[in-house]
C-alpha atoms as a PDB file:
ATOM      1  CA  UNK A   1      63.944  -1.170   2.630  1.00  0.00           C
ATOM      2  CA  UNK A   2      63.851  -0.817  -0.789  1.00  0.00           C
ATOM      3  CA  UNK A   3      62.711  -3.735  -3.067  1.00  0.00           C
ATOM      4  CA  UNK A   4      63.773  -3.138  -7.210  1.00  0.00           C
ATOM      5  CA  UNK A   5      60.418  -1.348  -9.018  1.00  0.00           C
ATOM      6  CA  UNK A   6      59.041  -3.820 -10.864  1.00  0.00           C
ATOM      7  CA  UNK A   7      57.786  -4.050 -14.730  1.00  0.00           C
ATOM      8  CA  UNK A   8      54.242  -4.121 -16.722  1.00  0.00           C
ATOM      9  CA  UNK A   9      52.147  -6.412 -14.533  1.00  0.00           C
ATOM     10  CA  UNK A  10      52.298  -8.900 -17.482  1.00  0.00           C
ATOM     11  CA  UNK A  11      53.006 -12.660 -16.174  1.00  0.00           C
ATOM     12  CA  UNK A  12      53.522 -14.036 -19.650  1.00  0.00           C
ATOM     13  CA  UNK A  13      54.767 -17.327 -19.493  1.00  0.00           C
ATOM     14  CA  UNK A  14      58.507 -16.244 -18.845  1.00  0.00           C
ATOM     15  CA  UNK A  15      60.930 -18.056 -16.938  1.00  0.00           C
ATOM     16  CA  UNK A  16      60.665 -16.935 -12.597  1.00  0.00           C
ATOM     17  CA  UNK A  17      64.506 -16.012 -11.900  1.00  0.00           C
ATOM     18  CA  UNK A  18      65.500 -15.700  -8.196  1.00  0.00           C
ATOM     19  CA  UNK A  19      67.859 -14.397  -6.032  1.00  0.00           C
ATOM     20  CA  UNK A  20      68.943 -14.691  -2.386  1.00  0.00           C
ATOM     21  CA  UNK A  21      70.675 -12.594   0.184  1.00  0.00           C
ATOM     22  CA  UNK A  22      71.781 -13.328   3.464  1.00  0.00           C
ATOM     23  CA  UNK A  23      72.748 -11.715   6.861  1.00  0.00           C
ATOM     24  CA  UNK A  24      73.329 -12.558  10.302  1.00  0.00           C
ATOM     25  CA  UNK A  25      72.887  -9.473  12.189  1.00  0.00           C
ATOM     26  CA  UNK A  26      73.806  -9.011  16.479  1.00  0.00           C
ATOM     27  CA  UNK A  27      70.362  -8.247  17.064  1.00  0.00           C
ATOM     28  CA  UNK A  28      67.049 -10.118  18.483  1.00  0.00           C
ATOM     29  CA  UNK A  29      64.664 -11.288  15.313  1.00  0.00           C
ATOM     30  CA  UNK A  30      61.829  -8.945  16.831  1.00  0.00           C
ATOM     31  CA  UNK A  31      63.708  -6.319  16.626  1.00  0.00           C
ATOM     32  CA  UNK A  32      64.777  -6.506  12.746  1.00  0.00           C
ATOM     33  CA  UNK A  33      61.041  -8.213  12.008  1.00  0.00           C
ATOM     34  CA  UNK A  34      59.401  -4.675  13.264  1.00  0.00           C
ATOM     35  CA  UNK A  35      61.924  -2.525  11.883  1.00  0.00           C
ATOM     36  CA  UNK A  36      61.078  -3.824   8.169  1.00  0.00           C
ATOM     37  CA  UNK A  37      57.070  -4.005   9.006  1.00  0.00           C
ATOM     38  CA  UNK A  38      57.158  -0.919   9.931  1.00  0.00           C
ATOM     39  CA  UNK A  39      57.102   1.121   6.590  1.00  0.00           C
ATOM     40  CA  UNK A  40      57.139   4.853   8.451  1.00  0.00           C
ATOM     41  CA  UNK A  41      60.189   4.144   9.662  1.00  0.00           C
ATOM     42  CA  UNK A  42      61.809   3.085   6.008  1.00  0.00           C
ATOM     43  CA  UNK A  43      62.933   6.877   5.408  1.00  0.00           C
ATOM     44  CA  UNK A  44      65.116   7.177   8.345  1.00  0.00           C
ATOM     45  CA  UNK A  45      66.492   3.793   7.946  1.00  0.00           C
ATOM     46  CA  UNK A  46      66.728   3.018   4.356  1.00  0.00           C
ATOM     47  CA  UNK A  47      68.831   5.405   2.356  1.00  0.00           C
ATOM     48  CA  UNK A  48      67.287   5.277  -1.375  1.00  0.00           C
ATOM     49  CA  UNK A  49      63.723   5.339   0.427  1.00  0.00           C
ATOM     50  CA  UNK A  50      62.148   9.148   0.044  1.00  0.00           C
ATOM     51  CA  UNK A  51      58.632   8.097   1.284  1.00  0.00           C
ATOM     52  CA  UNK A  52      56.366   5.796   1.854  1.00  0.00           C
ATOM     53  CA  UNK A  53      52.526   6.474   1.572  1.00  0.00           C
ATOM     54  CA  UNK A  54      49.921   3.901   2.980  1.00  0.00           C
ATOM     55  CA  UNK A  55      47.335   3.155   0.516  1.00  0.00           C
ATOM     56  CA  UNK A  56      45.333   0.216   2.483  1.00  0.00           C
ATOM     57  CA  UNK A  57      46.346  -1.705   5.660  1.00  0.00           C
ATOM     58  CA  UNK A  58      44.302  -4.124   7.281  1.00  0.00           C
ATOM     59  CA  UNK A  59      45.321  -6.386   9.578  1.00  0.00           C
ATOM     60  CA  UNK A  60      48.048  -8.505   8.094  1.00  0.00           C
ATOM     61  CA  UNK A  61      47.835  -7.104   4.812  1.00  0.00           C
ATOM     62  CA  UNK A  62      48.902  -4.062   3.251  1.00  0.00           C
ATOM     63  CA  UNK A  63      49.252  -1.911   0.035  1.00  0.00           C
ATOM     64  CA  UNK A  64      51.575   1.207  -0.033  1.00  0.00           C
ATOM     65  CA  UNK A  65      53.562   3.090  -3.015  1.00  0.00           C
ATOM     66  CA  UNK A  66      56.992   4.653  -2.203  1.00  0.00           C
ATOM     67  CA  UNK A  67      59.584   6.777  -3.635  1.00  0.00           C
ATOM     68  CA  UNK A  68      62.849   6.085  -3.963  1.00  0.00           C
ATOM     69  CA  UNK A  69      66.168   7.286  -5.213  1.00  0.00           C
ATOM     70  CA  UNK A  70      67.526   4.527  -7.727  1.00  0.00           C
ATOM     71  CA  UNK A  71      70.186   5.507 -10.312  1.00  0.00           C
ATOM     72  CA  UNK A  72      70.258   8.994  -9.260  1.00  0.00           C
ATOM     73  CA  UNK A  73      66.776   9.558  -9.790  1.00  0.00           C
ATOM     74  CA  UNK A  74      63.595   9.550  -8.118  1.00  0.00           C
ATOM     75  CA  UNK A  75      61.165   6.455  -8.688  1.00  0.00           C
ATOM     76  CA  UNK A  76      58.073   5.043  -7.485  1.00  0.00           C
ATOM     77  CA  UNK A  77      55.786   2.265  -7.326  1.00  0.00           C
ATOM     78  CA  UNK A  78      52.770   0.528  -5.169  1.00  0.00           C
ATOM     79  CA  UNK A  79      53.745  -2.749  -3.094  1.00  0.00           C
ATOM     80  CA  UNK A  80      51.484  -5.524  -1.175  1.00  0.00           C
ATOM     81  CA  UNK A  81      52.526  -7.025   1.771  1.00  0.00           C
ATOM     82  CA  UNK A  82      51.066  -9.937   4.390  1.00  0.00           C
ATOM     83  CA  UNK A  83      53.071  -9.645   7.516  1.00  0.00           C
ATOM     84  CA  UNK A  84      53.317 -12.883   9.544  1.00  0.00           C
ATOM     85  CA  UNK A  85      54.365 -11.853  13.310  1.00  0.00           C
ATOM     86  CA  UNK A  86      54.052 -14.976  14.422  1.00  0.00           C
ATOM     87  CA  UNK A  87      56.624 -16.663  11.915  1.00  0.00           C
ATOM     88  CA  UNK A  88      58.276 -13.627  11.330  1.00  0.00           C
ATOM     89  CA  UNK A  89      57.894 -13.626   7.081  1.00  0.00           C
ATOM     90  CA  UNK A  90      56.772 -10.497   5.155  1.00  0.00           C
ATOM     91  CA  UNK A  91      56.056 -11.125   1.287  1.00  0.00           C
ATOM     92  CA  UNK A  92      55.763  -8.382  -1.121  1.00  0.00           C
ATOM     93  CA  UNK A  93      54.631  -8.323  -4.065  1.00  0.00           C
ATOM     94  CA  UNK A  94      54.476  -5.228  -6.941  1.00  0.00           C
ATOM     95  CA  UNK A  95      51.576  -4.411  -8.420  1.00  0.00           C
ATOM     96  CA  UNK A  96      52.619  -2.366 -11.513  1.00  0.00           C
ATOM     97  CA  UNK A  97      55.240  -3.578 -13.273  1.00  0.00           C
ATOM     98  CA  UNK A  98      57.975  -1.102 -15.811  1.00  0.00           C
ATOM     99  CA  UNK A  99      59.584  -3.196 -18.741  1.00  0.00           C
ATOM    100  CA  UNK A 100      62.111  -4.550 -18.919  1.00  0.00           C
ATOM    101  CA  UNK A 101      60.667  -6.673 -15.618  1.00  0.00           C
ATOM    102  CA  UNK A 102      57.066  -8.183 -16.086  1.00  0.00           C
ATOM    103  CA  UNK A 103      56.498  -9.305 -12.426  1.00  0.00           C
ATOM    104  CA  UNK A 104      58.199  -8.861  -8.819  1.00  0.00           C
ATOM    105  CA  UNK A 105      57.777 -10.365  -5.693  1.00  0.00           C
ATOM    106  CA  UNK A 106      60.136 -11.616  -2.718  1.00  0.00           C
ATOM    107  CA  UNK A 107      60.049 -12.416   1.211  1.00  0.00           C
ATOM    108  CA  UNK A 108      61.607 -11.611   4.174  1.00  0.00           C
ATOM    109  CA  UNK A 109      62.669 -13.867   6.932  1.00  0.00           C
ATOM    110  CA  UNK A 110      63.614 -13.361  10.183  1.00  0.00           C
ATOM    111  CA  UNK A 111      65.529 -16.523  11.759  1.00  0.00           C
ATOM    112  CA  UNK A 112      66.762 -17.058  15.372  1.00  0.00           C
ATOM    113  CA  UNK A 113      70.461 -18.009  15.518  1.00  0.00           C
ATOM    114  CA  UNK A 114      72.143 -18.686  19.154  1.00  0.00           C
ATOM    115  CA  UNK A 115      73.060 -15.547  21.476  1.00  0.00           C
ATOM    116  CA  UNK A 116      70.852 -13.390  20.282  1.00  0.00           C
ATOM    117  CA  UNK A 117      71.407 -13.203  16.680  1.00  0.00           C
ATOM    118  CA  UNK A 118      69.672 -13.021  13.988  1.00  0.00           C
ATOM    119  CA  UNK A 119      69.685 -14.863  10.535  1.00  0.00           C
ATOM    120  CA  UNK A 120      67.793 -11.800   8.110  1.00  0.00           C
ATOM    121  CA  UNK A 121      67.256 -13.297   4.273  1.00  0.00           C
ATOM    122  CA  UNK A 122      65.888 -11.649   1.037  1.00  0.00           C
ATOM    123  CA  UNK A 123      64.741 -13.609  -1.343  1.00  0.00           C
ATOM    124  CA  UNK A 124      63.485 -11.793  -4.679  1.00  0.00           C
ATOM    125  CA  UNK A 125      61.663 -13.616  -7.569  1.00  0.00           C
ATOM    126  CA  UNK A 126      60.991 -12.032 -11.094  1.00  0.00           C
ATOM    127  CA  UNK A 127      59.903 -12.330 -14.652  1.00  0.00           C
ATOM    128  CA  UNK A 128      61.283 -10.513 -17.648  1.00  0.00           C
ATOM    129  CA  UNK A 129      58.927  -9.058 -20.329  1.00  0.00           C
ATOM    130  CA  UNK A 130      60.768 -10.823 -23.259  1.00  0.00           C
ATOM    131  CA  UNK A 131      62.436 -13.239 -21.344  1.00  0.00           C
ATOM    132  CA  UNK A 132      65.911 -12.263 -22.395  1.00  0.00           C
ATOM    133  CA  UNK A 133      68.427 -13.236 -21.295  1.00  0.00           C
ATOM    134  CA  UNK A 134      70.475  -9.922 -21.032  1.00  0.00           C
ATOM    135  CA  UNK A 135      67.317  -8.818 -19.346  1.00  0.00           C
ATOM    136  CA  UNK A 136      67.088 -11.028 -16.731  1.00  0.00           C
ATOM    137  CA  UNK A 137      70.617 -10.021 -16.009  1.00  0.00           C
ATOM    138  CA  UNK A 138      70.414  -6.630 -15.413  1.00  0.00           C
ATOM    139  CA  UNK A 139      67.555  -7.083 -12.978  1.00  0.00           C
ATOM    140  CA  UNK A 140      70.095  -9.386 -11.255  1.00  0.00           C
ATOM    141  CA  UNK A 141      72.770  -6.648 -11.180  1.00  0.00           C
ATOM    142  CA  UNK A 142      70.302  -4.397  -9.663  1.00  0.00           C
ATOM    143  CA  UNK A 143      68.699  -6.788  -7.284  1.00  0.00           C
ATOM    144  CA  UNK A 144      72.086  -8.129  -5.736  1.00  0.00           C
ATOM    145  CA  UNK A 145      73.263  -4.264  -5.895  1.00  0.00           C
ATOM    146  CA  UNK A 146      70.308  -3.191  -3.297  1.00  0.00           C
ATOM    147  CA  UNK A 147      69.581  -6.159  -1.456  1.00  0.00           C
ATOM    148  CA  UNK A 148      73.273  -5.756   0.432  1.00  0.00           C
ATOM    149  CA  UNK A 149      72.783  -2.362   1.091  1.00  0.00           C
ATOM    150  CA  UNK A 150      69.283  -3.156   2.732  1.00  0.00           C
ATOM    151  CA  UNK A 151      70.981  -5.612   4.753  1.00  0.00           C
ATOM    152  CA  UNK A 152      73.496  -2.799   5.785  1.00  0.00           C
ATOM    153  CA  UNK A 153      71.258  -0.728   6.991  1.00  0.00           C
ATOM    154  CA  UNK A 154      69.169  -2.998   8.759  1.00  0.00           C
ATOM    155  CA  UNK A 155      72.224  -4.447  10.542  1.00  0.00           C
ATOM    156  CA  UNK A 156      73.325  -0.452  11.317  1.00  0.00           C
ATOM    157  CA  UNK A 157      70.430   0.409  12.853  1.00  0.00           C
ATOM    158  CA  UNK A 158      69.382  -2.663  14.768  1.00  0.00           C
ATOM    159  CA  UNK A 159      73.165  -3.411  16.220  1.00  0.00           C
ATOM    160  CA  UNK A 160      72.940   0.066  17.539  1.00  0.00           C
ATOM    161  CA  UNK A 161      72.592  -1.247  21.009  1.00  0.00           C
ATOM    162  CA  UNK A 162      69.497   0.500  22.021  1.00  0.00           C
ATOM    163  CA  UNK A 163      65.781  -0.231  21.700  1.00  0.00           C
ATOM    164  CA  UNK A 164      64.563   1.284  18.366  1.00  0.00           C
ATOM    165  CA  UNK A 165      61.732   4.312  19.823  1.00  0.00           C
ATOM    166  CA  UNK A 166      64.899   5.536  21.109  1.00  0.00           C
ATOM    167  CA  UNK A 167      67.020   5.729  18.203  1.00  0.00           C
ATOM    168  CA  UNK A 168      63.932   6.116  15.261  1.00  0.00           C
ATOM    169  CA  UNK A 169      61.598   8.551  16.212  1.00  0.00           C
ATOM    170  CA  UNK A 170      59.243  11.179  14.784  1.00  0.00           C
ATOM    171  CA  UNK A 171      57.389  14.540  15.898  1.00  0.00           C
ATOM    172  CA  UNK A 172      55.331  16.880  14.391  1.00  0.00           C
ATOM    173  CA  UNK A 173      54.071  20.118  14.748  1.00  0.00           C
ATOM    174  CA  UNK A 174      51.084  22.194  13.407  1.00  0.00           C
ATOM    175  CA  UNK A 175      49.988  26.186  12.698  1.00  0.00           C
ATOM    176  CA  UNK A 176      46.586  27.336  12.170  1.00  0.00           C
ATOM    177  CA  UNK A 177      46.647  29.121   8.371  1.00  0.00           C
ATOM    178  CA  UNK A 178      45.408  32.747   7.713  1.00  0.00           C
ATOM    179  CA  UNK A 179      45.650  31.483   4.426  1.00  0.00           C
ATOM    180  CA  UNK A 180      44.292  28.679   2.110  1.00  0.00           C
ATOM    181  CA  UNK A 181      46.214  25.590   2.300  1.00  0.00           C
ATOM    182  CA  UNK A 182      46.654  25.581  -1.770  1.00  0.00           C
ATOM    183  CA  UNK A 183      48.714  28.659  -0.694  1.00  0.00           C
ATOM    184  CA  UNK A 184      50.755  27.533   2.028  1.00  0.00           C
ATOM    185  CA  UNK A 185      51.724  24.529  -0.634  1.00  0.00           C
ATOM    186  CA  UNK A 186      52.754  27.002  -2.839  1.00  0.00           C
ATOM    187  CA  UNK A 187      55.011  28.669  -0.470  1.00  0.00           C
ATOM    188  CA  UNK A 188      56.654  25.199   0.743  1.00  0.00           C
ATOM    189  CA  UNK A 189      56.766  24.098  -2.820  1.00  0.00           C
ATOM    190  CA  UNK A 190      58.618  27.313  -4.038  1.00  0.00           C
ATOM    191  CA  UNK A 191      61.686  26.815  -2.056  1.00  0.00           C
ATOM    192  CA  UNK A 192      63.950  28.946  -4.169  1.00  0.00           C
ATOM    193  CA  UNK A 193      62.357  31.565  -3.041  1.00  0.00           C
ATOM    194  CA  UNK A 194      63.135  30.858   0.638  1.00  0.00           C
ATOM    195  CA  UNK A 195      66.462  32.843   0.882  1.00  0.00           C
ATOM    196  CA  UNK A 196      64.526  35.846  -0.127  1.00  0.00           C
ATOM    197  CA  UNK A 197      61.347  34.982   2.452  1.00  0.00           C
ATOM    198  CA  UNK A 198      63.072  33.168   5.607  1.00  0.00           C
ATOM    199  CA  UNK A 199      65.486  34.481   7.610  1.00  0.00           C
ATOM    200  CA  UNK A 200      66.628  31.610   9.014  1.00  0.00           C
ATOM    201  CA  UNK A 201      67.239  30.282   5.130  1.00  0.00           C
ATOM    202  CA  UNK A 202      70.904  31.797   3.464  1.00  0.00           C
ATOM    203  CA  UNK A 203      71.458  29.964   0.055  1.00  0.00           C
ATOM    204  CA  UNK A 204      69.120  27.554  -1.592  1.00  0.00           C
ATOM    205  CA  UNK A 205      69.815  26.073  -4.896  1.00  0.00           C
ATOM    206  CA  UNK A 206      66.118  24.039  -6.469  1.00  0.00           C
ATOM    207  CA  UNK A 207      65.988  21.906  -9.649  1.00  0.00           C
ATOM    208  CA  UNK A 208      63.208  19.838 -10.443  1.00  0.00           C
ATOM    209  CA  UNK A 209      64.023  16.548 -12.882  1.00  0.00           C
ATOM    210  CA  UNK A 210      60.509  16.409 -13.276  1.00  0.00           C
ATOM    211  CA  UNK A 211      57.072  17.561 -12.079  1.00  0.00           C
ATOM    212  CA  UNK A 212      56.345  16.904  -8.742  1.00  0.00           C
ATOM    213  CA  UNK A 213      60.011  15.656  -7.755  1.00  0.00           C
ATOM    214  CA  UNK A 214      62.578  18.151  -6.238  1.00  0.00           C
ATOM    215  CA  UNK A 215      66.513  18.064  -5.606  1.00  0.00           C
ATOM    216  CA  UNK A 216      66.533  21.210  -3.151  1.00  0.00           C
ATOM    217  CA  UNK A 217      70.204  21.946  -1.418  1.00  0.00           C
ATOM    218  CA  UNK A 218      70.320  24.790   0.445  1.00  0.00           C
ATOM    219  CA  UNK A 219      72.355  26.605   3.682  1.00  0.00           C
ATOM    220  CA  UNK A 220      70.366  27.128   6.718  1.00  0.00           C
ATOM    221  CA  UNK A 221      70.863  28.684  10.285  1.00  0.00           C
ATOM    222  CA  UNK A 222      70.124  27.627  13.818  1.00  0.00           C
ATOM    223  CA  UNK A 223      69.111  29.732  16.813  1.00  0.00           C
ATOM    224  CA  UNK A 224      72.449  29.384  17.877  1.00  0.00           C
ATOM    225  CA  UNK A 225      73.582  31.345  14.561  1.00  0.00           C
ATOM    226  CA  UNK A 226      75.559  27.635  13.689  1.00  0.00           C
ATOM    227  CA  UNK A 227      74.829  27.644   9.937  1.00  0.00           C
ATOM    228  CA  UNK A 228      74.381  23.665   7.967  1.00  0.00           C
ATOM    229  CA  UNK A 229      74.352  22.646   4.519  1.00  0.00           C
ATOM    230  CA  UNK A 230      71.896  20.046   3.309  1.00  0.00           C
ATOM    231  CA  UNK A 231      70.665  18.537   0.371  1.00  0.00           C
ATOM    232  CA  UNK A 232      66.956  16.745  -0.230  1.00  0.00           C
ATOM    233  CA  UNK A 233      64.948  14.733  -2.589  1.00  0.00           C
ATOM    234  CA  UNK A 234      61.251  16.125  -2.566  1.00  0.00           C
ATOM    235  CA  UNK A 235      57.790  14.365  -3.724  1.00  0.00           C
ATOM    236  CA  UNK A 236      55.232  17.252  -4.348  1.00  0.00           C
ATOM    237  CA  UNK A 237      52.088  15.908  -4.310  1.00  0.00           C
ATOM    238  CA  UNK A 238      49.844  19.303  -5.114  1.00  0.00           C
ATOM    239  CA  UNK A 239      47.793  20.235  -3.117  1.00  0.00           C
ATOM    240  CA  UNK A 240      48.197  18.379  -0.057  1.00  0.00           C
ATOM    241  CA  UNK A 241      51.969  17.224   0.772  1.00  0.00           C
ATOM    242  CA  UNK A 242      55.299  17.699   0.082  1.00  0.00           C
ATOM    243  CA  UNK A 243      58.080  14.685   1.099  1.00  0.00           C
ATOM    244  CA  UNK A 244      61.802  14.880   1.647  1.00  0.00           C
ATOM    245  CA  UNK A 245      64.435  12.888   2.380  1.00  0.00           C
ATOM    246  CA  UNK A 246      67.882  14.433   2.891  1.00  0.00           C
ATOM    247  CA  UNK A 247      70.209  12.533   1.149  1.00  0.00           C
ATOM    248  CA  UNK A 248      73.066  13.706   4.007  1.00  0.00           C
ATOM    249  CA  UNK A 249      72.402  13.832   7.436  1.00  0.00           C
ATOM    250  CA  UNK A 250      74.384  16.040   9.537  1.00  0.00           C
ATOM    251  CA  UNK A 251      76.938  13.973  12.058  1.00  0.00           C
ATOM    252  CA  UNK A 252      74.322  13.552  14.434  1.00  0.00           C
ATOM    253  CA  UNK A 253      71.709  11.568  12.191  1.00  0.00           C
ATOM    254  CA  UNK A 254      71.933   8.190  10.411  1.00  0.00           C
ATOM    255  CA  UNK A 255      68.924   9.358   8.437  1.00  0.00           C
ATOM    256  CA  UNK A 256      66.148  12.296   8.236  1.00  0.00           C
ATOM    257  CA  UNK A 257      62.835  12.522   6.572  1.00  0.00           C
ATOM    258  CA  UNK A 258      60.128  14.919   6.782  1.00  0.00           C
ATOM    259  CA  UNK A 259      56.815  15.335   5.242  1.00  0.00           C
ATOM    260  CA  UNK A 260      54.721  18.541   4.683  1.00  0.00           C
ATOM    261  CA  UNK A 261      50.957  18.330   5.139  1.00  0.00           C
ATOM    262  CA  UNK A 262      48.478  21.072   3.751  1.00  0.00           C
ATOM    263  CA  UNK A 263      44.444  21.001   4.631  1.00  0.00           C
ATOM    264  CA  UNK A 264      41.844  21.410   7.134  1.00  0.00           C
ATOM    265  CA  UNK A 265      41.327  20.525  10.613  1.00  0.00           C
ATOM    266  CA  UNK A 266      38.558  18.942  13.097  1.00  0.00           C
ATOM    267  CA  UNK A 267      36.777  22.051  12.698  1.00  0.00           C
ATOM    268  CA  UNK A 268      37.192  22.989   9.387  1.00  0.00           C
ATOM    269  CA  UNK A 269      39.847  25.178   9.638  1.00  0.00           C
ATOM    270  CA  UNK A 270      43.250  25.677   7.227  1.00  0.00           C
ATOM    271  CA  UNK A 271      46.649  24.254   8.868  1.00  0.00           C
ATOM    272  CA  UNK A 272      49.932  23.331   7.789  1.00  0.00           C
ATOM    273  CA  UNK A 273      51.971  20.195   9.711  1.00  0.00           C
ATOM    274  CA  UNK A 274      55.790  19.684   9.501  1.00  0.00           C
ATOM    275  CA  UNK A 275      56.358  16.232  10.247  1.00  0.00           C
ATOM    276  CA  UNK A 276      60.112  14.897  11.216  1.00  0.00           C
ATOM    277  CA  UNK A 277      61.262  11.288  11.161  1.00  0.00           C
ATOM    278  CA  UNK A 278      64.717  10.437  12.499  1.00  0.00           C
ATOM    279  CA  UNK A 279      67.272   7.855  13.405  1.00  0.00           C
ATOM    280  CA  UNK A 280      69.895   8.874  15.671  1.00  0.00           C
ATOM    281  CA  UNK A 281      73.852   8.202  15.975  1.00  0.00           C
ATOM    282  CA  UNK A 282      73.899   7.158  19.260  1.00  0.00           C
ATOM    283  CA  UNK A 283      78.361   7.405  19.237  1.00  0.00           C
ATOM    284  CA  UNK A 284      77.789  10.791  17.527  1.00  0.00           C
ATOM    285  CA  UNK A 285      75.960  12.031  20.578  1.00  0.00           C
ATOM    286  CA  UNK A 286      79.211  13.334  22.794  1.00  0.00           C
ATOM    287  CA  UNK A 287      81.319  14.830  19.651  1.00  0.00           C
ATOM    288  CA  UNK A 288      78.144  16.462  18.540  1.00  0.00           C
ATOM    289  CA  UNK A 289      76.420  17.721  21.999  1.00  0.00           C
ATOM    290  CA  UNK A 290      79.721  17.045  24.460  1.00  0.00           C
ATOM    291  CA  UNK A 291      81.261  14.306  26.277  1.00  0.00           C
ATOM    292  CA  UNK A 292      77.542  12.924  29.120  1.00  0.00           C
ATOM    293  CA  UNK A 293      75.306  13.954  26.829  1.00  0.00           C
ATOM    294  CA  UNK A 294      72.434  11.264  26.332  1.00  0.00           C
ATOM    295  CA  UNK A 295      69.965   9.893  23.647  1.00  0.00           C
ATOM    296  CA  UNK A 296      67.368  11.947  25.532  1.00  0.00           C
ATOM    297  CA  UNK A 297      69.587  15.002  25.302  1.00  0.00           C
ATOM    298  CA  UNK A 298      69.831  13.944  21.363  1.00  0.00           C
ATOM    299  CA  UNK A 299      66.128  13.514  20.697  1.00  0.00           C
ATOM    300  CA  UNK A 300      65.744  17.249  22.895  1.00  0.00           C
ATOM    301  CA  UNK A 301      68.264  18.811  20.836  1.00  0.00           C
ATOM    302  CA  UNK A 302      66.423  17.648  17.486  1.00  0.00           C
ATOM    303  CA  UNK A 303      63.325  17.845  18.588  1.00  0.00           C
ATOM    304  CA  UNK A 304      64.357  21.921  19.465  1.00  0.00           C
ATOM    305  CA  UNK A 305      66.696  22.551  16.265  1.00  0.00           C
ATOM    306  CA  UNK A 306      64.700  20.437  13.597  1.00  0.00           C
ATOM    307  CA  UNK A 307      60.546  21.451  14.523  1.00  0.00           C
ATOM    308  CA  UNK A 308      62.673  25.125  15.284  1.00  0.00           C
ATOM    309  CA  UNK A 309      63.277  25.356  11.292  1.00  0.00           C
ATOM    310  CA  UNK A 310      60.095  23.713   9.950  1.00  0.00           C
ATOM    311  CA  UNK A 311      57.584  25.841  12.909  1.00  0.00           C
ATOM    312  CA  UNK A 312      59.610  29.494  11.548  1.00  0.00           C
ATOM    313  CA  UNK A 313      59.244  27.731   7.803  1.00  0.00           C
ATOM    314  CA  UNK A 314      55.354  27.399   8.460  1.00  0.00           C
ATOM    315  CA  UNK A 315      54.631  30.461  10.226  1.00  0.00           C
ATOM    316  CA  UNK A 316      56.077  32.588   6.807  1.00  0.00           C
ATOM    317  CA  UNK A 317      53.598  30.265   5.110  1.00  0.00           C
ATOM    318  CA  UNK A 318      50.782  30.707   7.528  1.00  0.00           C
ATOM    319  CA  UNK A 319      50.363  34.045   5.786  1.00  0.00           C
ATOM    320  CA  UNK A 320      52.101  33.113   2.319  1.00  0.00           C
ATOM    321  CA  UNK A 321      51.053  35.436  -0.719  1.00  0.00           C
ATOM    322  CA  UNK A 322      52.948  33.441  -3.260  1.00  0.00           C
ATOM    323  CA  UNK A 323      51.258  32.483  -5.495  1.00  0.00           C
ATOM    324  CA  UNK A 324      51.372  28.467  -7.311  1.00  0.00           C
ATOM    325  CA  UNK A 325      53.528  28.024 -10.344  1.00  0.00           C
END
């Protein structure tokens, strides 16, 4: 999900505009209800969404800032949320605000229709800083641009036909450092130096808009010797994480994020985690892995080729000696 970033935090006395958007999706309200309360999953489900970071989350109520792709460029903001099980409503509401919108808030509702269907609407209200006109209608453009596309993928994933652990998952794995884990950033964070450092790593190709945010593309190959190209937003948060989203999946996913994590253990000791969230194709499974295969075979297969890459990625950076730039 990816609500519009939002303005200056200043009320004013301007005009509230609103908008509206509909779906009826084949699925159970449940279902869609936990797929958009669950933030973790947004990532793999949401294509603009990079990552989402919890900053508070108590109960019914939450407060997380995300990163997302909007224009061709990275973004971000912090949202609050009260989640309603029971009825089934999640409001959001920005806290900070970028001109030209002042304020931002919406809902989501989840509504039971006959034979198992689902009623999903999106309401969004705003204010504009000057309360222009030609303001308030290019937050409309924007606003009925994404709120479709949320819908879209909503409906994708949850008319999938299977429950949702089996089709959005994540794993992770971890390695002990010999190093410090301000190192081990540096080595994840300097990915074009990876064809150089990783064997498994052929071409790579890094800019970086801006600090902290990434556009990495790069050719990697599997144990198999099957060689893939990909392309990723990054967040680089020094010195403790690096987020990316890969902005397309290979034929097998419907969406992949991942999330590097840099500090100390239990007992005080360096480690590195890789961290994989996914969201299968369940009617890519028998082109991709041959005509039986299973959404157990699937998750098996990523769980092998994906945390494969990241585990020979961290173990160069167990011992990295690059140094930060």
């Amino acid at each position: 999900m990816q609500e519009v970033p939002s303005g200056n935090g200043r009320e004013a006395n301007h005009r509230i505009r609103t908008t509206e958007h509909r779906r009826t999706v084949a699925a159970p309200p449940a279902a869609l209800y936990e797929l958009v309360a669950d933030v973790t999953r947004w990532p793999a489900v949401f294509g603009p969404t990079v990552h989402v970071q919890h900053l508070e989350h108590t109960g019914d109520r939450e407060r997380f800032r995300i990163w997302a792709v909007l224009n061709g460029a990275v973004s971000n903001w912090t949202s609050r949320r009260v989640l309603d099980p029971v009825t089934r409503r999640i409001d959001f509401r920005q806290e900070v605000s970028r001109a030209p919108v002042a304020s931002m808030g919406g809902s989501w509702e989840f509504l039971e229709l006959p034979g198992g269907h689902t009623e999903v609407v999106l309401r969004h209200a705003f204010t504009t800083v000057d309360d222009d006109p030609e303001q308030a209608e290019w937050i409309t453009r924007a606003v009925d641009r994404n709120s479709p596309s949320e819908l879209g993928a909503l409906a994708r994933v949850a008319e999938l036909g299977h429950p949702v652990d089996e089709v959005v998952f994540s794993f992770t794995d971890e390695v002990e450092l010999t190093v410090g884990a301000a190192e081990a950033f540096a080595f994840v964070d300097r990915a074009d130096r990876w064809a150089e450092l990783l064997p498994h790593v052929d071409e790579v190709a890094l800019e970086e808009p801006e600090p902290g945010v990434q556009r990495l593309e790069m050719v990697t190959r599997t144990a198999d010797g099957a060689t893939h190209r990909t392309a990723s937003w990054r967040v680089c948060q020094e010195p403790e994480w690096i987020a990316y989203k890969q902005s397309a999946p290979p034929a097998l996913l419907l969406g992949h994020s991942g999330l590097w994590t840099f500090g100390t253990d239990a007992r005080g000791r360096p480690v590195a985690t890789a961290r994989h969230t996914v969201a299968v194709d369940p009617a890519a499974v028998p082109a991709v892995l041959g005509p039986g295969s299973t959404l157990a075979d699937a998750r098996a297969h990523l769980r092998e080729a994906l945390g494969g890459n990241s585990l020979r990625t961290l173990s160069f950076a167990a011992g990295a000696t690059t140094g930060a730039r």
